[in-house]
C-alpha atoms as a PDB file:
ATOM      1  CA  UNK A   1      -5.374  -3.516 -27.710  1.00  0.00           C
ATOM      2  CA  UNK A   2      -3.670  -5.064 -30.789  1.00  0.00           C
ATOM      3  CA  UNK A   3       0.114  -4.643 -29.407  1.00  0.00           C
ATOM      4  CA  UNK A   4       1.103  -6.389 -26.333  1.00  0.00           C
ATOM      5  CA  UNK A   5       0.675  -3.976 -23.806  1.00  0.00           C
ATOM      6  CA  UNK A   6       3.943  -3.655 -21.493  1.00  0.00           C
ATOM      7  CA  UNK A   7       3.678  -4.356 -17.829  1.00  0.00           C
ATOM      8  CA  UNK A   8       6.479  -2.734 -15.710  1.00  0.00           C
ATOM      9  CA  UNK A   9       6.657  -3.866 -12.281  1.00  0.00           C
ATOM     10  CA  UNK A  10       8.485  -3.191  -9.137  1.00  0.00           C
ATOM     11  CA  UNK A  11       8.973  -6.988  -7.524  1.00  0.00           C
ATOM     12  CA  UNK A  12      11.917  -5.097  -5.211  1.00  0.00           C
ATOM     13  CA  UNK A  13       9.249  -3.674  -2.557  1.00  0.00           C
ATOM     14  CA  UNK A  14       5.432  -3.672  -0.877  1.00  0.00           C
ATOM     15  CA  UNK A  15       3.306  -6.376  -1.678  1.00  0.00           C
ATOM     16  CA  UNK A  16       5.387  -7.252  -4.619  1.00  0.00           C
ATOM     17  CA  UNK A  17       8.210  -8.210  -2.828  1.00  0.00           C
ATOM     18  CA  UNK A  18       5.847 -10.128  -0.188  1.00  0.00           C
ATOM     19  CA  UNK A  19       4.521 -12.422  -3.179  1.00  0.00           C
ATOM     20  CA  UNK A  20       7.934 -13.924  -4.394  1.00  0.00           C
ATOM     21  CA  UNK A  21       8.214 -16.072  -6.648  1.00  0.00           C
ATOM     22  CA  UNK A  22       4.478 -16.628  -7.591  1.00  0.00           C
ATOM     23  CA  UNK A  23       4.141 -12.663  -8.768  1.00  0.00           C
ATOM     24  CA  UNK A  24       4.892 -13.602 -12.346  1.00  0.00           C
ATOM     25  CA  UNK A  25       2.602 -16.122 -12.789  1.00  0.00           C
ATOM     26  CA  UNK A  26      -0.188 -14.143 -10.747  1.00  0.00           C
ATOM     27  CA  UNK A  27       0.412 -11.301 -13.660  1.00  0.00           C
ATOM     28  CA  UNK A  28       0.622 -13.223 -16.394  1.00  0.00           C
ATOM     29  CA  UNK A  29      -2.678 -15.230 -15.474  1.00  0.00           C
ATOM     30  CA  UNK A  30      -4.423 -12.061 -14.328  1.00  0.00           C
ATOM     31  CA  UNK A  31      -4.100  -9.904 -17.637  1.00  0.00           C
ATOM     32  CA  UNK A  32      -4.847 -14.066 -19.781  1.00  0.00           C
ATOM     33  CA  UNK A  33      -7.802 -14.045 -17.967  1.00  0.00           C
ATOM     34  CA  UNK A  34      -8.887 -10.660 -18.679  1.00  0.00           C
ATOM     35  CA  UNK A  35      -8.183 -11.157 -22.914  1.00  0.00           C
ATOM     36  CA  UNK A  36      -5.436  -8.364 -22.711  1.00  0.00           C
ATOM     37  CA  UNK A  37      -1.208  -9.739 -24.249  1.00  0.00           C
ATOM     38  CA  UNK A  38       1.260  -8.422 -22.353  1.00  0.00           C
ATOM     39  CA  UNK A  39       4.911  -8.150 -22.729  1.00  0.00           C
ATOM     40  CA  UNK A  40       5.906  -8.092 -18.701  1.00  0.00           C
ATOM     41  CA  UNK A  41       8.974  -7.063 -16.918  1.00  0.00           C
ATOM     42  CA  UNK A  42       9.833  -7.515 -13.232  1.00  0.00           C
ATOM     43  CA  UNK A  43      12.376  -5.380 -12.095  1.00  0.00           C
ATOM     44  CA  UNK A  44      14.404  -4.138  -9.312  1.00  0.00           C
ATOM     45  CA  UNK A  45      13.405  -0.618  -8.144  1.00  0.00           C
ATOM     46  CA  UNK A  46      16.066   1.261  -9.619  1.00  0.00           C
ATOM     47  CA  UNK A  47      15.812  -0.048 -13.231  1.00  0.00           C
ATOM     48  CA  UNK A  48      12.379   0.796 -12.944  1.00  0.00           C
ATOM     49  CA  UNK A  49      12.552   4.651 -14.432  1.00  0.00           C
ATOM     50  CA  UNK A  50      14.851   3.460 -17.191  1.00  0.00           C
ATOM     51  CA  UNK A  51      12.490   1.083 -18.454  1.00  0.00           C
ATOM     52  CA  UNK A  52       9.386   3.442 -17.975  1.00  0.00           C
ATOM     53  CA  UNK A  53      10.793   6.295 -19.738  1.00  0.00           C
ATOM     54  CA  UNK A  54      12.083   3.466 -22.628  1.00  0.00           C
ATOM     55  CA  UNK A  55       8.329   2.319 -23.067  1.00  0.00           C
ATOM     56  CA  UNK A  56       6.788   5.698 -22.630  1.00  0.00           C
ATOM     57  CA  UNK A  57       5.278   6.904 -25.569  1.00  0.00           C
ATOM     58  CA  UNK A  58       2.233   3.314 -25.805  1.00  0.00           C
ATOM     59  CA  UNK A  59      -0.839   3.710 -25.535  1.00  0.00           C
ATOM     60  CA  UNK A  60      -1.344   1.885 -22.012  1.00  0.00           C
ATOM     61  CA  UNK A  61       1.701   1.201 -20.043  1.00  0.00           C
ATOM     62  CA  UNK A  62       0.780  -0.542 -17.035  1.00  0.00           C
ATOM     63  CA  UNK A  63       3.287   0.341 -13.682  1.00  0.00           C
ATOM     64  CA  UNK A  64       3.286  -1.983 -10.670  1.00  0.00           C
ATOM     65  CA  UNK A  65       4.058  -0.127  -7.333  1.00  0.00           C
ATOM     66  CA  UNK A  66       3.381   1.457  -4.552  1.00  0.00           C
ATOM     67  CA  UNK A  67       2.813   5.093  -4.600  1.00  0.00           C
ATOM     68  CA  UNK A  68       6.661   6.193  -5.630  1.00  0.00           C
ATOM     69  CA  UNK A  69       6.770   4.129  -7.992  1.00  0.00           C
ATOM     70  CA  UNK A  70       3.671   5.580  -9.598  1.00  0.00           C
ATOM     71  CA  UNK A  71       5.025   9.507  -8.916  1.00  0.00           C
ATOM     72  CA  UNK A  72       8.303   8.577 -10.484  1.00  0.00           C
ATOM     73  CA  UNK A  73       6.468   6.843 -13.335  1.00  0.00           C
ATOM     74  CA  UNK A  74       4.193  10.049 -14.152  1.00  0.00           C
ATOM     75  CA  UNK A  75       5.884  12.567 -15.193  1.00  0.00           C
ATOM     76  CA  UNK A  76       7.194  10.446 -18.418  1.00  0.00           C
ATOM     77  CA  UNK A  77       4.220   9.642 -18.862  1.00  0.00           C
ATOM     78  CA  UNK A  78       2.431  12.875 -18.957  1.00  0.00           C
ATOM     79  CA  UNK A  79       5.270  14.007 -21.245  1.00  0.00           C
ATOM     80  CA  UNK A  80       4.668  10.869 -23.628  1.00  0.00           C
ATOM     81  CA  UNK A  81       0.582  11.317 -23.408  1.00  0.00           C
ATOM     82  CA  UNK A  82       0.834   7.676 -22.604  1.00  0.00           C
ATOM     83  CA  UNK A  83      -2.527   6.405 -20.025  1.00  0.00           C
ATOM     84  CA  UNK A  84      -1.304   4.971 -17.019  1.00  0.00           C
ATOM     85  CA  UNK A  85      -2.568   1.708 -15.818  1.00  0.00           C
ATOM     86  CA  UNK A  86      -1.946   0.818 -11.929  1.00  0.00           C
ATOM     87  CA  UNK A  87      -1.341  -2.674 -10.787  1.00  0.00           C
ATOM     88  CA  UNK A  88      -1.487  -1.651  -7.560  1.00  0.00           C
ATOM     89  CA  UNK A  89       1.406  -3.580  -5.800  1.00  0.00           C
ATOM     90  CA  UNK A  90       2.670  -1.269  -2.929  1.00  0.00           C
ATOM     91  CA  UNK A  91       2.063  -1.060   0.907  1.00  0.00           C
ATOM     92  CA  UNK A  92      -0.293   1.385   1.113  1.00  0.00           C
ATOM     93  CA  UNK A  93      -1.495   2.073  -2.476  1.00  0.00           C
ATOM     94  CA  UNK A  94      -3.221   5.654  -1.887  1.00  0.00           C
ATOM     95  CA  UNK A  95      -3.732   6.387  -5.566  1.00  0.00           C
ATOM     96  CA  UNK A  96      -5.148   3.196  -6.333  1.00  0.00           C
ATOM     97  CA  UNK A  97      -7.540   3.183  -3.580  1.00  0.00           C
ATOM     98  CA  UNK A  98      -8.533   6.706  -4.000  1.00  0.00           C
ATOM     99  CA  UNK A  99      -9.069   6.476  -7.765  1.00  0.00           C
ATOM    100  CA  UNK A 100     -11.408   3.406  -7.470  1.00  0.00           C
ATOM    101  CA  UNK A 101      -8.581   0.555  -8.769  1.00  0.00           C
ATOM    102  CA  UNK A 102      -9.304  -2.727  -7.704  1.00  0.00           C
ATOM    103  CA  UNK A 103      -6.528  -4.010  -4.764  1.00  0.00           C
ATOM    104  CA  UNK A 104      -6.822  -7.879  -6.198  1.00  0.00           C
ATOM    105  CA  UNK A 105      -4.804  -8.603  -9.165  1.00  0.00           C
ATOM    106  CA  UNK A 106      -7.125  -9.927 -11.455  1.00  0.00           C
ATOM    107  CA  UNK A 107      -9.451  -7.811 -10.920  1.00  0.00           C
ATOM    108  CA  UNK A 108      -7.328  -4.584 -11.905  1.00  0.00           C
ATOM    109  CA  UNK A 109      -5.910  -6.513 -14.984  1.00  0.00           C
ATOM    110  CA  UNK A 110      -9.965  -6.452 -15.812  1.00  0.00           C
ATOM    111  CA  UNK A 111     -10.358  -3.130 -15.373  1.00  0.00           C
ATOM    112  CA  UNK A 112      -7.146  -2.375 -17.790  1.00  0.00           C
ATOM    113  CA  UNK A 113      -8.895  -4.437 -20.235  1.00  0.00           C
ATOM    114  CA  UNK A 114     -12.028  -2.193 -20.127  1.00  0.00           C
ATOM    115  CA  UNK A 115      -9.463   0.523 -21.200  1.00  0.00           C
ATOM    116  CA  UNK A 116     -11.818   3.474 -19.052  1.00  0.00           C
ATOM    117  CA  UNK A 117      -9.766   6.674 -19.200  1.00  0.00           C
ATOM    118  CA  UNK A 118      -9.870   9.423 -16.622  1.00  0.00           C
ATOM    119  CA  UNK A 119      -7.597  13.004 -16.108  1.00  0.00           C
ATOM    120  CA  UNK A 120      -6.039  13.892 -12.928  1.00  0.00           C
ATOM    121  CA  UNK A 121      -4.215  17.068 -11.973  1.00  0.00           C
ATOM    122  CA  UNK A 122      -0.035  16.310 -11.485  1.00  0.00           C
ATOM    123  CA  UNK A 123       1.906  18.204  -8.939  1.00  0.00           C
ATOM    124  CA  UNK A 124       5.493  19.100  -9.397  1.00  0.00           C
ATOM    125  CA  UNK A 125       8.187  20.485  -7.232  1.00  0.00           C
ATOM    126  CA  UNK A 126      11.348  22.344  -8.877  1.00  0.00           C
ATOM    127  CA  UNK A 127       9.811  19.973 -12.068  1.00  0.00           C
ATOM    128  CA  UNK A 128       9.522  16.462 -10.284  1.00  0.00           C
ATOM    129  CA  UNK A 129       6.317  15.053 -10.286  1.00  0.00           C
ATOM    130  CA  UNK A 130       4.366  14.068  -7.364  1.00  0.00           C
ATOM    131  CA  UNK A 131       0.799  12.256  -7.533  1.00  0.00           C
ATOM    132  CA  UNK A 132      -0.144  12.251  -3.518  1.00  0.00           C
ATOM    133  CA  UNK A 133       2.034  14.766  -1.333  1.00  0.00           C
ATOM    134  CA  UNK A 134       5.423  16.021  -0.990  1.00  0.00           C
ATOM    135  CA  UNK A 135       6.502  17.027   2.594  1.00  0.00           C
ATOM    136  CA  UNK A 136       9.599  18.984   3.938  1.00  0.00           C
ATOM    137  CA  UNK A 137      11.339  18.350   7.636  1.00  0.00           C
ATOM    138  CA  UNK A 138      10.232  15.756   9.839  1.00  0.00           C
ATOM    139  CA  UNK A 139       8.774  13.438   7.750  1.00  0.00           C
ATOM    140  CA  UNK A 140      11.663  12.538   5.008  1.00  0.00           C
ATOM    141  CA  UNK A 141      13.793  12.762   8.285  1.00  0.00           C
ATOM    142  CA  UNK A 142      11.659   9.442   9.367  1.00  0.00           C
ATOM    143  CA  UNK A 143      11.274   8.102   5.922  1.00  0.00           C
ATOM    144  CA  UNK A 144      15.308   7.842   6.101  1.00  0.00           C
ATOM    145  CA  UNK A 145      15.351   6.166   8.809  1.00  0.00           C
ATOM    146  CA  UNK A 146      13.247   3.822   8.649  1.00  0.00           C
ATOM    147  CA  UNK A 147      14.654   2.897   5.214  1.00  0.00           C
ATOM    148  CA  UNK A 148      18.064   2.319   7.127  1.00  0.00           C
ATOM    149  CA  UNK A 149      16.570  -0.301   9.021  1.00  0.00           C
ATOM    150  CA  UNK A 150      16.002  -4.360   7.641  1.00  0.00           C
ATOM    151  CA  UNK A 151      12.511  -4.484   9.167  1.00  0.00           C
ATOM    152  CA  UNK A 152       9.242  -4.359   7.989  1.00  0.00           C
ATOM    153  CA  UNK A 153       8.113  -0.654   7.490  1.00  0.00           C
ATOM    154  CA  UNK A 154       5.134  -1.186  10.680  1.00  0.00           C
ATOM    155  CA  UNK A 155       8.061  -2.584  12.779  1.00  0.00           C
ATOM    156  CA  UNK A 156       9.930   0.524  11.799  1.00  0.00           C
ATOM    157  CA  UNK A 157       7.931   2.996  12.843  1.00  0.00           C
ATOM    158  CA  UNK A 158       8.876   3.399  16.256  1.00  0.00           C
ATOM    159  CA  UNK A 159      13.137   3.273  15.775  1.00  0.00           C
ATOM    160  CA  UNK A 160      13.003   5.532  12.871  1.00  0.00           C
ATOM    161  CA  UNK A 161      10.503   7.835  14.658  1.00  0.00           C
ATOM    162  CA  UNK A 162      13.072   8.281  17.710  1.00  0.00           C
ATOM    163  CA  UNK A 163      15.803   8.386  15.606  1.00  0.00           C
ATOM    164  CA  UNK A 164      14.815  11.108  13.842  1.00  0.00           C
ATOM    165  CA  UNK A 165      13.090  13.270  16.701  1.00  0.00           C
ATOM    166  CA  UNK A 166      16.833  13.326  17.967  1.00  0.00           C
ATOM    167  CA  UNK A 167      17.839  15.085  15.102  1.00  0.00           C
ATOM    168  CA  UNK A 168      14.758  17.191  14.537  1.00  0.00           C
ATOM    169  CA  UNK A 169      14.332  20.850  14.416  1.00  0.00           C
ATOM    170  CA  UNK A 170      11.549  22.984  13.449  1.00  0.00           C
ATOM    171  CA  UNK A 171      12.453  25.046  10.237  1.00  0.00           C
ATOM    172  CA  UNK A 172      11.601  28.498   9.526  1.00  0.00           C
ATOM    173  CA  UNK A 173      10.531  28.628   5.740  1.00  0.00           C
ATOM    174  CA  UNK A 174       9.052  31.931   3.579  1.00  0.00           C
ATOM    175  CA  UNK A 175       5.932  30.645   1.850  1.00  0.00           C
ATOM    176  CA  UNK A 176       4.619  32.873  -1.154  1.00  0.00           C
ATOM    177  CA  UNK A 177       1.680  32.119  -3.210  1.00  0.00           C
ATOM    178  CA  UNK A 178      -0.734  34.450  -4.440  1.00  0.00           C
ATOM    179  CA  UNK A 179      -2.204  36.539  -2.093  1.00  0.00           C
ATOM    180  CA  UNK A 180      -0.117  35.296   0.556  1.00  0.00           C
ATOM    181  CA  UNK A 181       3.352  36.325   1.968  1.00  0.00           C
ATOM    182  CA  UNK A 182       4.043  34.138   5.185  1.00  0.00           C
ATOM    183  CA  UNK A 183       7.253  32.875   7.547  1.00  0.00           C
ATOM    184  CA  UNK A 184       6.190  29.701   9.643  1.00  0.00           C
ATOM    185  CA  UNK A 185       7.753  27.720  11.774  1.00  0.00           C
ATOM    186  CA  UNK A 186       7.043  24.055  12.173  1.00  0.00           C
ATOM    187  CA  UNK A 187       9.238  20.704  12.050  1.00  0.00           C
ATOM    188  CA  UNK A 188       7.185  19.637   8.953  1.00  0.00           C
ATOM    189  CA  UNK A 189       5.305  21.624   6.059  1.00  0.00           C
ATOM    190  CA  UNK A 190       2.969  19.591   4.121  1.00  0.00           C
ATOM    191  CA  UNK A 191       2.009  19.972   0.535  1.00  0.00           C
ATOM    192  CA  UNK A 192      -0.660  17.926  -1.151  1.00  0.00           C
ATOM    193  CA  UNK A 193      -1.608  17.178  -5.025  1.00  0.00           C
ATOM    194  CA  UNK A 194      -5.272  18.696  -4.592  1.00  0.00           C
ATOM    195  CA  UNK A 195      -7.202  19.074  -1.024  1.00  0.00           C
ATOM    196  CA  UNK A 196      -6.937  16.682   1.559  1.00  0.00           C
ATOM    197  CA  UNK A 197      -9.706  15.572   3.789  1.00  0.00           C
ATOM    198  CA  UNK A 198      -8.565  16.416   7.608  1.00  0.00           C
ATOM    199  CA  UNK A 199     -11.910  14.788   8.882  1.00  0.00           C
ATOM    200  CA  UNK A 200     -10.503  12.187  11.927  1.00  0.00           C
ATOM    201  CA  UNK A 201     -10.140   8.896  10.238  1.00  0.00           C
ATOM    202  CA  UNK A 202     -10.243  10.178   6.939  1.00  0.00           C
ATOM    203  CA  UNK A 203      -6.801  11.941   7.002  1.00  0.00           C
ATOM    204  CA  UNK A 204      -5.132  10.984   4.175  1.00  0.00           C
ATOM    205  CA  UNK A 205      -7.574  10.897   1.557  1.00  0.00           C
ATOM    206  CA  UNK A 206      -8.435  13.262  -0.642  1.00  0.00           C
ATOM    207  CA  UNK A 207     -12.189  14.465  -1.852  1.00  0.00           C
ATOM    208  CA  UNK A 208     -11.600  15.282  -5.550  1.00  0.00           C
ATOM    209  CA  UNK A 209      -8.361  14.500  -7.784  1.00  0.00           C
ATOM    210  CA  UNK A 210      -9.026  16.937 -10.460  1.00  0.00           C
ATOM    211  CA  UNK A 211      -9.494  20.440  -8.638  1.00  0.00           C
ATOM    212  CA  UNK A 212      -6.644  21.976  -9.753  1.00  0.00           C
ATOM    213  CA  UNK A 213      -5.133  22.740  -6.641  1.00  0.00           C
ATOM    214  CA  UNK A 214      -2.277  22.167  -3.986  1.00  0.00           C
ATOM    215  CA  UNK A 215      -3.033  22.321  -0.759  1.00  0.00           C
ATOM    216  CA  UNK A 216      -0.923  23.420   2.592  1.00  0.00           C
ATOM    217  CA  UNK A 217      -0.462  22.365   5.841  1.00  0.00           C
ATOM    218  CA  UNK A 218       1.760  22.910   8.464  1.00  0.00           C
ATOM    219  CA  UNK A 219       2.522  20.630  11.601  1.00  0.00           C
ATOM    220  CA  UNK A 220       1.750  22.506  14.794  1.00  0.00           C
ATOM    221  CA  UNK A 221       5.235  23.972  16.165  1.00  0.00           C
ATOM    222  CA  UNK A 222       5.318  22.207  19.882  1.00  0.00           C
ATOM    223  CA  UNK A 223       8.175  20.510  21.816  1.00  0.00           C
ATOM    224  CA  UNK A 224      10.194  17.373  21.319  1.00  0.00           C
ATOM    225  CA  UNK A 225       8.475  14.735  23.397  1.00  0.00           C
ATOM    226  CA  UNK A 226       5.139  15.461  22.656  1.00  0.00           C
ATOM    227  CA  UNK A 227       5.728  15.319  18.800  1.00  0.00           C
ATOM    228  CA  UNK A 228       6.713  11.600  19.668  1.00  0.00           C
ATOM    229  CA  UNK A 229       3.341  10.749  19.063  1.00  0.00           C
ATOM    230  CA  UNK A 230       2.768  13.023  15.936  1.00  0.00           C
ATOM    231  CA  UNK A 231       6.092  10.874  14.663  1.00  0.00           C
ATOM    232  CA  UNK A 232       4.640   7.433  15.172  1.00  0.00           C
ATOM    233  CA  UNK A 233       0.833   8.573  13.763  1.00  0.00           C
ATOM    234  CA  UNK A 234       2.478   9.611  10.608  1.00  0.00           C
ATOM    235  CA  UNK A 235       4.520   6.486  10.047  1.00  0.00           C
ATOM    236  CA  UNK A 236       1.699   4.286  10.740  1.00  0.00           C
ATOM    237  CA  UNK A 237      -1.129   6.890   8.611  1.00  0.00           C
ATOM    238  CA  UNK A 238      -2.998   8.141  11.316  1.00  0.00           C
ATOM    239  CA  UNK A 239      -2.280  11.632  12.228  1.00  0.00           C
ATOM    240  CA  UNK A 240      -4.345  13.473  13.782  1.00  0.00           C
ATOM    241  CA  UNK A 241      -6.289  16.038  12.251  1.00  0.00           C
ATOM    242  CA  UNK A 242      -7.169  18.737  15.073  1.00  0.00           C
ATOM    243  CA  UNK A 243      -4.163  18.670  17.056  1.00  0.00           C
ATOM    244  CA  UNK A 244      -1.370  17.799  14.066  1.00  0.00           C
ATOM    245  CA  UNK A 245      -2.175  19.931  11.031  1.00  0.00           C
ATOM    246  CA  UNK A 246      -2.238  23.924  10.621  1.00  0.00           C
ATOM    247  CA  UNK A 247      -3.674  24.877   7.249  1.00  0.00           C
ATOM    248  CA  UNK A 248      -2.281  27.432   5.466  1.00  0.00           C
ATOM    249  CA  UNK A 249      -4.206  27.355   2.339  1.00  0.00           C
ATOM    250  CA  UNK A 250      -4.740  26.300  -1.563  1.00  0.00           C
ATOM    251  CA  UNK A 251      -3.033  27.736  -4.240  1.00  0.00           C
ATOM    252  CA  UNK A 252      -2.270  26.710  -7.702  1.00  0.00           C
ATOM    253  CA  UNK A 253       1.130  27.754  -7.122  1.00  0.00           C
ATOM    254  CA  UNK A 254       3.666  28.134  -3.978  1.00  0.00           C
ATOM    255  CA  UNK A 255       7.367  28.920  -3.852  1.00  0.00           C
ATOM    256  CA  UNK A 256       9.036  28.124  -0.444  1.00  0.00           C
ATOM    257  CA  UNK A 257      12.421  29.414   0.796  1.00  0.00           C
ATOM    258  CA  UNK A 258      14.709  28.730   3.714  1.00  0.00           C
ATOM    259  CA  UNK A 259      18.230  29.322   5.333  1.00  0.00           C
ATOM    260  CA  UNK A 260      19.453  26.609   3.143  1.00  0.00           C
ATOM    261  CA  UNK A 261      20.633  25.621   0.178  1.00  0.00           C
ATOM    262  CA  UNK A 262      19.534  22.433  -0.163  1.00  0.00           C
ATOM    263  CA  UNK A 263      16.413  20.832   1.299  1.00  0.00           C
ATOM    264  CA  UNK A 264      15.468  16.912   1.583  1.00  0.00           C
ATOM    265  CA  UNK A 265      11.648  16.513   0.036  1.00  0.00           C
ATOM    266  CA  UNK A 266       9.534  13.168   0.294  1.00  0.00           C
ATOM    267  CA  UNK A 267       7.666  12.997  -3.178  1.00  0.00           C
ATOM    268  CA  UNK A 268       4.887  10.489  -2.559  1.00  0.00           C
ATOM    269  CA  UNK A 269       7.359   8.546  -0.009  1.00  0.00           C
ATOM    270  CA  UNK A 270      10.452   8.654  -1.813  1.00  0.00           C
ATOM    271  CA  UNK A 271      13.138  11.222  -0.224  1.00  0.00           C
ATOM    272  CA  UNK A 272      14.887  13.325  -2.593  1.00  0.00           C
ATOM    273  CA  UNK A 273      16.957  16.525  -2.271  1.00  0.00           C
ATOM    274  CA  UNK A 274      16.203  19.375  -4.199  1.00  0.00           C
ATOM    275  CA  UNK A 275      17.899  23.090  -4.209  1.00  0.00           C
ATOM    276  CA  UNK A 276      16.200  25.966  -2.337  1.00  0.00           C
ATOM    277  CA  UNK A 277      14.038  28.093  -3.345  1.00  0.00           C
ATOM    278  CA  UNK A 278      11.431  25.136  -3.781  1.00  0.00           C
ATOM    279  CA  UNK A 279       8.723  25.703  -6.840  1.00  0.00           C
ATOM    280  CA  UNK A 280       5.423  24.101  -6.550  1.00  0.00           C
ATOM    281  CA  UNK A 281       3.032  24.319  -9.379  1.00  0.00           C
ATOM    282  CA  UNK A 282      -0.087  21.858 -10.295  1.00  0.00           C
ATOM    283  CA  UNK A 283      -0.791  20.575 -13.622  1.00  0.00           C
ATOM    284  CA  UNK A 284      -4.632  19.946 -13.839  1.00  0.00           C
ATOM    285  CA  UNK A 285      -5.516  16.859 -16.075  1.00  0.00           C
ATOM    286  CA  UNK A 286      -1.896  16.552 -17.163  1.00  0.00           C
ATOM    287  CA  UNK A 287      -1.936  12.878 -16.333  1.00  0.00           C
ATOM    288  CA  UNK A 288      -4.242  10.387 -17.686  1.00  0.00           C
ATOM    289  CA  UNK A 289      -4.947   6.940 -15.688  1.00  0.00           C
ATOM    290  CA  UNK A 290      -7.007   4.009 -16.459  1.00  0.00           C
ATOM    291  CA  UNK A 291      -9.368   4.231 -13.700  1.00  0.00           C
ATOM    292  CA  UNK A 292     -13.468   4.104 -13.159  1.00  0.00           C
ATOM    293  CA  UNK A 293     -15.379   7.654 -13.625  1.00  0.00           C
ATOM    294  CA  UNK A 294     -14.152  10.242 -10.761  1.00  0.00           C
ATOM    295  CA  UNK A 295     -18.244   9.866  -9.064  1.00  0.00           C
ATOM    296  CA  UNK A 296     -17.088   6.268  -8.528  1.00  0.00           C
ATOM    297  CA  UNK A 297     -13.679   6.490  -6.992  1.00  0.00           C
ATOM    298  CA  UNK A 298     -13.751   5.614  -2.847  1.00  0.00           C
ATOM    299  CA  UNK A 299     -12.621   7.682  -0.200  1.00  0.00           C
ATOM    300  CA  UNK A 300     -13.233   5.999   2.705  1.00  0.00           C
END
């Protein structure tokens, strides 16, 4: 790498935000250690697409987030045919763990040195990208709540969990995709970027990242209170499987409709609202990451 590489980074939020001060010089020493210049910039969360789609077009830009950060960050970089390298600095990190990228620092600026290249499939929804899941109903409901609130995201669960199951209602959505015309209704539909694993204790992980496919689910239609508990597993990443999740199928493509104009979606965490009729499509291999070979990633 003979140009500095740049080093975008979201200090406003996960563990970013938890390391203060000291994030800087963590970086910096991280990527000396590993032989790689960088030109680094720590920014608040909204400057962050700015400066992403400004630097798009190097060979490596490295993004440091959690996992919107990294689904607002892809699409750009798709489009630019930029590789993306992951500092993985969120609160959960699902795409870092899942593609095999070291959770300590130094250890990921190493693994940006060794410059390994792999392809993943990108989802997209009326054209925005998603890398993990985008979900409709109950789910952004929560996610905007819990936002509202100055406490940790854990601490948040519950309050933003009742505060939206006031509100809730289940939604009756038209799903097309090929060889399937269907009308369910559920508080939350669930669309993933490839399959996810809906093994107990596994949820939330998927097996391959590369299959070319979105997968469905639906959350089982069933009454206020005892969704309570669906509300809080979600928050906190452990749904459960056999009683939470109806699957409806994979398709490479899915258009959704509603009684609405206007729907709220959560793209990898991040609530946005997009116009009705919703248009999901998969991109396989659009989006190249610095990461180990896919029969090395972890799922578990």
């Amino acid at each position: 790498m003979s140009a500095p590489v740049p080093v975008l980074v979201n200090a406003s939020g996960g563990t970013a935000a938890a390391k203060g001060e000291g994030l800087r010089a963590e970086i910096e020493k991280a990527f000396a250690d590993a032989g790689v210049e960088i030109d680094l910039k720590l920014l608040e969360g909204e400057a962050m697409q700015p400066a992403i789609e400004a630097a798009a077009g190097a060979e490596i830009l490295v993004v440091g987030g959690g996992d919107g950060t990294l689904g607002s960050a892809a699409a750009a970089l798709a489009r630019s045919g930029s590789a993306l390298g992951i500092l993985p600095l969120g609160t959960r990190n699902h795409l870092a763990r899942e593609l095999g990228i070291p959770l300590d620092l130094a250890e990921a600026a190493k693994l940006i040195a060794s410059g390994r290249r792999r392809q993943i499939d990108l989802a997209r929804v009326n054209g925005e990208a998603f890398v993990n899941n985008a979900s409709i109903g109950l789910y952004p409901d929560m996610v905007e709540e819990r936002e509202g609130l100055a406490l940790p995201k854990k601490l948040a669960a519950l309050p933003a969990a009742a505060a939206a199951l006031k509100r809730m209602r289940h939604r009756r959505l038209h799903l097309r995709m090929p060889g399937v015309d269907r009308e369910v209704v559920t508080p939350m539909l669930f669309v993933g970027n490839n399959r996810y694993v809906l093994d107990a204790g596994k949820l939330g992980q998927r097996k391959a990242l590369d299959d070319g496919v979105l997968s469905v689910y639906a959350v089982a239609s069933r009454r206020r209170l005892a969704l309570i508990g669906f509300a809080i597993r979600a928050l906190l990443g452990r749904a459960d499987p056999e009683r939470d999740f109806a699957a409806i199928g994979d398709t490479a493509e899915l258009r959704v409709t509603g009684p609405v104009d206007g729907i709220h979606v959560a793209l990898d965490g991040e609530v946005r609202r997009l116009r009705v009729p919703l248009e999901f499509a998969i991109e396989p291999g659009a989006l190249t990451v610095v990461a180990p070979p896919a029969d090395t990633t972890r799922t578990d």
